[in-house]
C-alpha atoms as a PDB file:
ATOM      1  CA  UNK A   1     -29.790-118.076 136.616  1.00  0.00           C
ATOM      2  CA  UNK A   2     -30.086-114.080 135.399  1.00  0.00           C
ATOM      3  CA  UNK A   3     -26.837-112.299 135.973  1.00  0.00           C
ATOM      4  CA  UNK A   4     -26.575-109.378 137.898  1.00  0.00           C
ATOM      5  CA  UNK A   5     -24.862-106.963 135.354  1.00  0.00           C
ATOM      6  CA  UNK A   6     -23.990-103.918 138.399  1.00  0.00           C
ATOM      7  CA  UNK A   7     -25.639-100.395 137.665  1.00  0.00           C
ATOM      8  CA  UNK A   8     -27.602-101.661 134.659  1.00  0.00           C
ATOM      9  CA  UNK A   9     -30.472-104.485 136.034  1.00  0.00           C
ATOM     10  CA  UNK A  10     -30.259-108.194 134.199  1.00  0.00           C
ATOM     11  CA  UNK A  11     -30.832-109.419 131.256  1.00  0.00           C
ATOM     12  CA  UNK A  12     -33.664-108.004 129.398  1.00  0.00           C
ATOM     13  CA  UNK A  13     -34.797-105.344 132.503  1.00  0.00           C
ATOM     14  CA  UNK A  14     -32.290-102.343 132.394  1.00  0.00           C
ATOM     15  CA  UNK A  15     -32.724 -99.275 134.501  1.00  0.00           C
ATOM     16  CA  UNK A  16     -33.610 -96.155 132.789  1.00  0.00           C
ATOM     17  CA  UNK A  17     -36.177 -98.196 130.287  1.00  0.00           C
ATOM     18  CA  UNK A  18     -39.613 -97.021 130.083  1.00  0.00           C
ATOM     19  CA  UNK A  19     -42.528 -98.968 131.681  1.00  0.00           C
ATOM     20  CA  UNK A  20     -44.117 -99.455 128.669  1.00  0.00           C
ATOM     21  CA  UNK A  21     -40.895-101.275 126.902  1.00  0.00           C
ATOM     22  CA  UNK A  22     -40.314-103.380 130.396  1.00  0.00           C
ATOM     23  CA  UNK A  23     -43.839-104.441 129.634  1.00  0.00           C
ATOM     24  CA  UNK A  24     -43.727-105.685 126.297  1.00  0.00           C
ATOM     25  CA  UNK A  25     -40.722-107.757 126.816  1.00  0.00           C
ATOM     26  CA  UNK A  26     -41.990-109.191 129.948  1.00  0.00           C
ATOM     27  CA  UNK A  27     -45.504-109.152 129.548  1.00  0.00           C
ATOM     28  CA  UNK A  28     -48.395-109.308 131.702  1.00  0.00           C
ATOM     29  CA  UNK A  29     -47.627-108.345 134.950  1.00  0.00           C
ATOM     30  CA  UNK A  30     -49.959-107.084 138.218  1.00  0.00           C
ATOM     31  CA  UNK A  31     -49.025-103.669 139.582  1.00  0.00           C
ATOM     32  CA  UNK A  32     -49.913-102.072 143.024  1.00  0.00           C
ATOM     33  CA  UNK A  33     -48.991 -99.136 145.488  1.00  0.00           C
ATOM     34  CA  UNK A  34     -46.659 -99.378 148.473  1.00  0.00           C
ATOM     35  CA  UNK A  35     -47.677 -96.240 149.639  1.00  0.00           C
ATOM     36  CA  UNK A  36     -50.606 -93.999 148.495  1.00  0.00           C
ATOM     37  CA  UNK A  37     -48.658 -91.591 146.246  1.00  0.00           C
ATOM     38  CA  UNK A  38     -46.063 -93.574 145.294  1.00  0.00           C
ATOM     39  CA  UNK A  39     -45.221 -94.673 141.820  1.00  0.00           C
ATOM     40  CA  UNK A  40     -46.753 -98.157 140.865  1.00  0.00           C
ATOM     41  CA  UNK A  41     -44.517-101.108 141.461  1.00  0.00           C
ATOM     42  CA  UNK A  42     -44.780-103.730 138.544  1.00  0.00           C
ATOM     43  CA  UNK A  43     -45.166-107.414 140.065  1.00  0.00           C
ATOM     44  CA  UNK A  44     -44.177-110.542 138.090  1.00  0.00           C
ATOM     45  CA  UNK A  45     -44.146-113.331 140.798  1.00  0.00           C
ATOM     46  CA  UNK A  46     -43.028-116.071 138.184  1.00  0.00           C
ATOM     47  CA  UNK A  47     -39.752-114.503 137.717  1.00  0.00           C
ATOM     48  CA  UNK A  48     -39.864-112.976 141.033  1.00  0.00           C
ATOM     49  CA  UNK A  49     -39.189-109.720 140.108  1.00  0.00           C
ATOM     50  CA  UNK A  50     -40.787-106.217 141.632  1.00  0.00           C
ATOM     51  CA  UNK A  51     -39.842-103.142 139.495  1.00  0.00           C
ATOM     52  CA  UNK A  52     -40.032 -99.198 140.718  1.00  0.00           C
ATOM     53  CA  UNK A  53     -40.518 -96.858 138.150  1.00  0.00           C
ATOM     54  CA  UNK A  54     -39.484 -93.027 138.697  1.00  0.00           C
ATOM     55  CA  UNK A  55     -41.950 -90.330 137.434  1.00  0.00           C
ATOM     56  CA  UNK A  56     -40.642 -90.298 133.870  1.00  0.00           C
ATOM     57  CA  UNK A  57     -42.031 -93.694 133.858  1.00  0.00           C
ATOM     58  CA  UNK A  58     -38.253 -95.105 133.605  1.00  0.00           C
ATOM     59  CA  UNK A  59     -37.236 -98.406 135.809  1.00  0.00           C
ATOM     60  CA  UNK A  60     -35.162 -97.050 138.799  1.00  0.00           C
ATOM     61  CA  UNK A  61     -35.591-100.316 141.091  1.00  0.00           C
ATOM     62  CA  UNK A  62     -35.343-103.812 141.044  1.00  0.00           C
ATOM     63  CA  UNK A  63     -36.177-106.264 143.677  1.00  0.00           C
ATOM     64  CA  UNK A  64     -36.000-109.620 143.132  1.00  0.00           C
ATOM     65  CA  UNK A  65     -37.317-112.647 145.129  1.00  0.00           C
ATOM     66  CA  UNK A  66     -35.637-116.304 144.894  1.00  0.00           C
ATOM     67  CA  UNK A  67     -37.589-117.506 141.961  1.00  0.00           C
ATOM     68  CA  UNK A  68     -35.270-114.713 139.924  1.00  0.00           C
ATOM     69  CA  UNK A  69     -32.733-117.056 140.380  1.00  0.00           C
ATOM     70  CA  UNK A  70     -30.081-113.700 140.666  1.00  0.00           C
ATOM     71  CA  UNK A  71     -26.687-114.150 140.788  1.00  0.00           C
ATOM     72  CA  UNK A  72     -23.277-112.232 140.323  1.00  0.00           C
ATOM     73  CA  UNK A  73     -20.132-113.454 139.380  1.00  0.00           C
ATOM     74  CA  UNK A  74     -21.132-116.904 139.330  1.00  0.00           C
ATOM     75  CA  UNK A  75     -22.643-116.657 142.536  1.00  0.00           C
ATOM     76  CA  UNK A  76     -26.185-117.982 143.505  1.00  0.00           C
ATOM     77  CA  UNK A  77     -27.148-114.572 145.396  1.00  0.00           C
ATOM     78  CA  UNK A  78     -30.359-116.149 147.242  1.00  0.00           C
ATOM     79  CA  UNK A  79     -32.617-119.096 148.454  1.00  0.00           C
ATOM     80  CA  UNK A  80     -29.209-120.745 150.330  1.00  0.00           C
ATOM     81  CA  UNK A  81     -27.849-119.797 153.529  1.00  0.00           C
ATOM     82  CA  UNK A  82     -26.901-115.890 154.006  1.00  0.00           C
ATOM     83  CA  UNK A  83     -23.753-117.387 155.042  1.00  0.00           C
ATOM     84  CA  UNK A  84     -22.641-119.663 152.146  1.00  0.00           C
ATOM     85  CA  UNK A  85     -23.388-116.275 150.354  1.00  0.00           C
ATOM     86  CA  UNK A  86     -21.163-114.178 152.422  1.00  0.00           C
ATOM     87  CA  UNK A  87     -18.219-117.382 152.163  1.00  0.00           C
ATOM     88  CA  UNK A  88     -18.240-117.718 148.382  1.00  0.00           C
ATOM     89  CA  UNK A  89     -18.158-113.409 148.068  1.00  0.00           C
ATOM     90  CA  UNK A  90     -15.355-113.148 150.068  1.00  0.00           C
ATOM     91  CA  UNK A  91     -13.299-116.099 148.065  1.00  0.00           C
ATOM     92  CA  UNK A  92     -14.184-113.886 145.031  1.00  0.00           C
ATOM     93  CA  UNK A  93     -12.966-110.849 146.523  1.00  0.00           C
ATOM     94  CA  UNK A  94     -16.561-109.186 146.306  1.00  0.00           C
ATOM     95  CA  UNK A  95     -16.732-106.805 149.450  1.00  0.00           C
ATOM     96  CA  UNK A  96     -19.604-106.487 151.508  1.00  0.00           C
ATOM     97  CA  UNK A  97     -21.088-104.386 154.313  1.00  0.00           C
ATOM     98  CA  UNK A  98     -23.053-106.056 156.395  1.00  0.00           C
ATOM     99  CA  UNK A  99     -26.313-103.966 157.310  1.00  0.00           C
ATOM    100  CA  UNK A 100     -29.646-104.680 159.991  1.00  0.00           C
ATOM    101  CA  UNK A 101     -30.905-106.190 156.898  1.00  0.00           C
ATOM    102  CA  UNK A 102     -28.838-108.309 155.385  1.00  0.00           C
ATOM    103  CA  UNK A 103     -25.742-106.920 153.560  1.00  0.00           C
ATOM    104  CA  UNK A 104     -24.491-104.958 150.708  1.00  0.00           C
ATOM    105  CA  UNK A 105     -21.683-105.295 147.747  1.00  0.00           C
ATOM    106  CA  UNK A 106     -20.050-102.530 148.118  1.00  0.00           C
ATOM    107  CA  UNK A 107     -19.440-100.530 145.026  1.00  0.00           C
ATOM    108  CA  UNK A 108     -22.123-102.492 142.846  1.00  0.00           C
ATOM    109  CA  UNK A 109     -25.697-101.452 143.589  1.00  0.00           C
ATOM    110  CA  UNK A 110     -26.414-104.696 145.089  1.00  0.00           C
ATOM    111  CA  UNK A 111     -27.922-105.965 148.428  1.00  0.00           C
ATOM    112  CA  UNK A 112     -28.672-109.121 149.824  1.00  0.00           C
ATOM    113  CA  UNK A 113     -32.187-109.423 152.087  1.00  0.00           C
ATOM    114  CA  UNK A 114     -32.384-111.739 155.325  1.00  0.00           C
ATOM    115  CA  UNK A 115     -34.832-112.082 157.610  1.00  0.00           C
ATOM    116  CA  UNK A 116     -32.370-112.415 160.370  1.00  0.00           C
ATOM    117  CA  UNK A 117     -29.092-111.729 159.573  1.00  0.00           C
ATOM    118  CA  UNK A 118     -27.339-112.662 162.385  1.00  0.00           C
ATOM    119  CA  UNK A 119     -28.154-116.059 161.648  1.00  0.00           C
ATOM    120  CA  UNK A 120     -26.003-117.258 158.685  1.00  0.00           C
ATOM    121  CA  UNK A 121     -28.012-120.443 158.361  1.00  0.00           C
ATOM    122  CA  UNK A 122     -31.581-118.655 157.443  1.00  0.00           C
ATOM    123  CA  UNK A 123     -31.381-118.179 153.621  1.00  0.00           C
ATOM    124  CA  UNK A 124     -31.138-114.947 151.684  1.00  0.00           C
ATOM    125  CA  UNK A 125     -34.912-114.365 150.125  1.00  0.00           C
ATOM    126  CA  UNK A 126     -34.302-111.308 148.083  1.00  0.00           C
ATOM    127  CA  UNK A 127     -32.297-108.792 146.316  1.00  0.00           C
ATOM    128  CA  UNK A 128     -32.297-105.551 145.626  1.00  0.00           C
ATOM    129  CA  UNK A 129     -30.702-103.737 142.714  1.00  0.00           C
ATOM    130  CA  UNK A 130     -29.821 -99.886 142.186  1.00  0.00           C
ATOM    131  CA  UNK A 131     -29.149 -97.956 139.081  1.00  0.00           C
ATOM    132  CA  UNK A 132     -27.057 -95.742 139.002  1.00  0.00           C
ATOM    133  CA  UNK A 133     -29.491 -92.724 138.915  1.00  0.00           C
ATOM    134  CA  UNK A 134     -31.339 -94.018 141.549  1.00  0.00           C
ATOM    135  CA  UNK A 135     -32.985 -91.374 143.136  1.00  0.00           C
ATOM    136  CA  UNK A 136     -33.695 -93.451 146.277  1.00  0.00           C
ATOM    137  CA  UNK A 137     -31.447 -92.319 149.462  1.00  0.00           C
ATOM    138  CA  UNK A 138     -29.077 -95.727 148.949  1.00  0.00           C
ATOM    139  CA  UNK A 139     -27.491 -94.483 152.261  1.00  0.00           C
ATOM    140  CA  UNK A 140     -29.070 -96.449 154.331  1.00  0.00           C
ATOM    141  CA  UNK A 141     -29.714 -99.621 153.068  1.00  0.00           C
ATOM    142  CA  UNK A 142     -31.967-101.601 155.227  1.00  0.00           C
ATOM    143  CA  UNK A 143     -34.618 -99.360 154.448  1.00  0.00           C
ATOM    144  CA  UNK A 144     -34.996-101.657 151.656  1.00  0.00           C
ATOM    145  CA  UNK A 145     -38.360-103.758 152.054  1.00  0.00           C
ATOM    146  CA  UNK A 146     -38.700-106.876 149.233  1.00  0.00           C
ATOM    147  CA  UNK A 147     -42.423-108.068 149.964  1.00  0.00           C
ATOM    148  CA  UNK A 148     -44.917-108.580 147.480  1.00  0.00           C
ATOM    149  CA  UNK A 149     -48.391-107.172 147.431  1.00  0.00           C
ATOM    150  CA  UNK A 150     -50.839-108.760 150.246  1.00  0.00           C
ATOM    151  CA  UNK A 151     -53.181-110.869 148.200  1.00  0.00           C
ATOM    152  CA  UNK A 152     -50.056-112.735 146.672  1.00  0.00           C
ATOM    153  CA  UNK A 153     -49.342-115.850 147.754  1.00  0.00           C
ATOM    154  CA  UNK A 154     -45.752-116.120 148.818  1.00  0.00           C
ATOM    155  CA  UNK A 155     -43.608-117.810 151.407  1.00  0.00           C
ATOM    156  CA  UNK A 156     -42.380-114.806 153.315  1.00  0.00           C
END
């Protein structure tokens, strides 16, 4: 598993790095546009990871898929049920908010993606992690969207 370290990314992948650096360490990688205009996103579906860079070039965004293997504090954050998620946060005292997305730890940049969260059996298939000079509105949290370009092959 990669540990979640909060405000800074995981291991290897820190916010505020340059594209270029994120590159070398990861290496090859496919990138694409969300939106015309927008930054491109960095795609490396083997570790399931999809990085945002700002316009300095600098990582700003993670979002992970379940083949990151993510956790935090021990804790497997996705590819199990959203609610064995929410049980084992709340025995480690992690607060949570839950959102129309999923939910998010409150005070640590981190948020957990359903596809329906109001069923706590349907596993957790991404996660999303903020730096702390994100210059993404973080107010509203379910605007956050983990899918990979279209001609990837994935299971959601």
């Amino acid at each position: 598993m990669n540990d979640v370290i909060p405000w800074v990314g995981i291991e290897g992948v820190h916010f505020g790095s340059l594209r270029k650096d994120v590159r070398e360490r990861l290496g090859d990688c496919s990138s694409f546009e969300r939106s015309p205009g927008d930054s491109l996103i960095d795609y490396y579906p083997s570790m399931g990871l999809m990085l945002h860079f700002d316009r300095a070039d600098r990582l700003d965004f993670i979002e992970a898929t379940v083949e990151s293997e993510l956790s935090f504090s021990g804790i497997n954050l996705s590819g199990r049920p959203f609610g064995e998620v929410l049980d084992e946060l709340r025995s480690n005292s992690i607060d949570f908010v839950l959102d129309g997305a999923g939910c998010v730890l409150t005070g640590y940049g981190i948020e957990l993606y359903t596809p329906a969260p109001d069923e706590l059996d349907i596993d957790v298939v991404g996660v999303a992690l903020r730096g702390l000079m994100d210059s993404r509105d973080s107010s509203d949290a379910s605007d956050v969207v983990i899918d990979p370009p279209v001609s990837e092959d994935t299971l959601f």
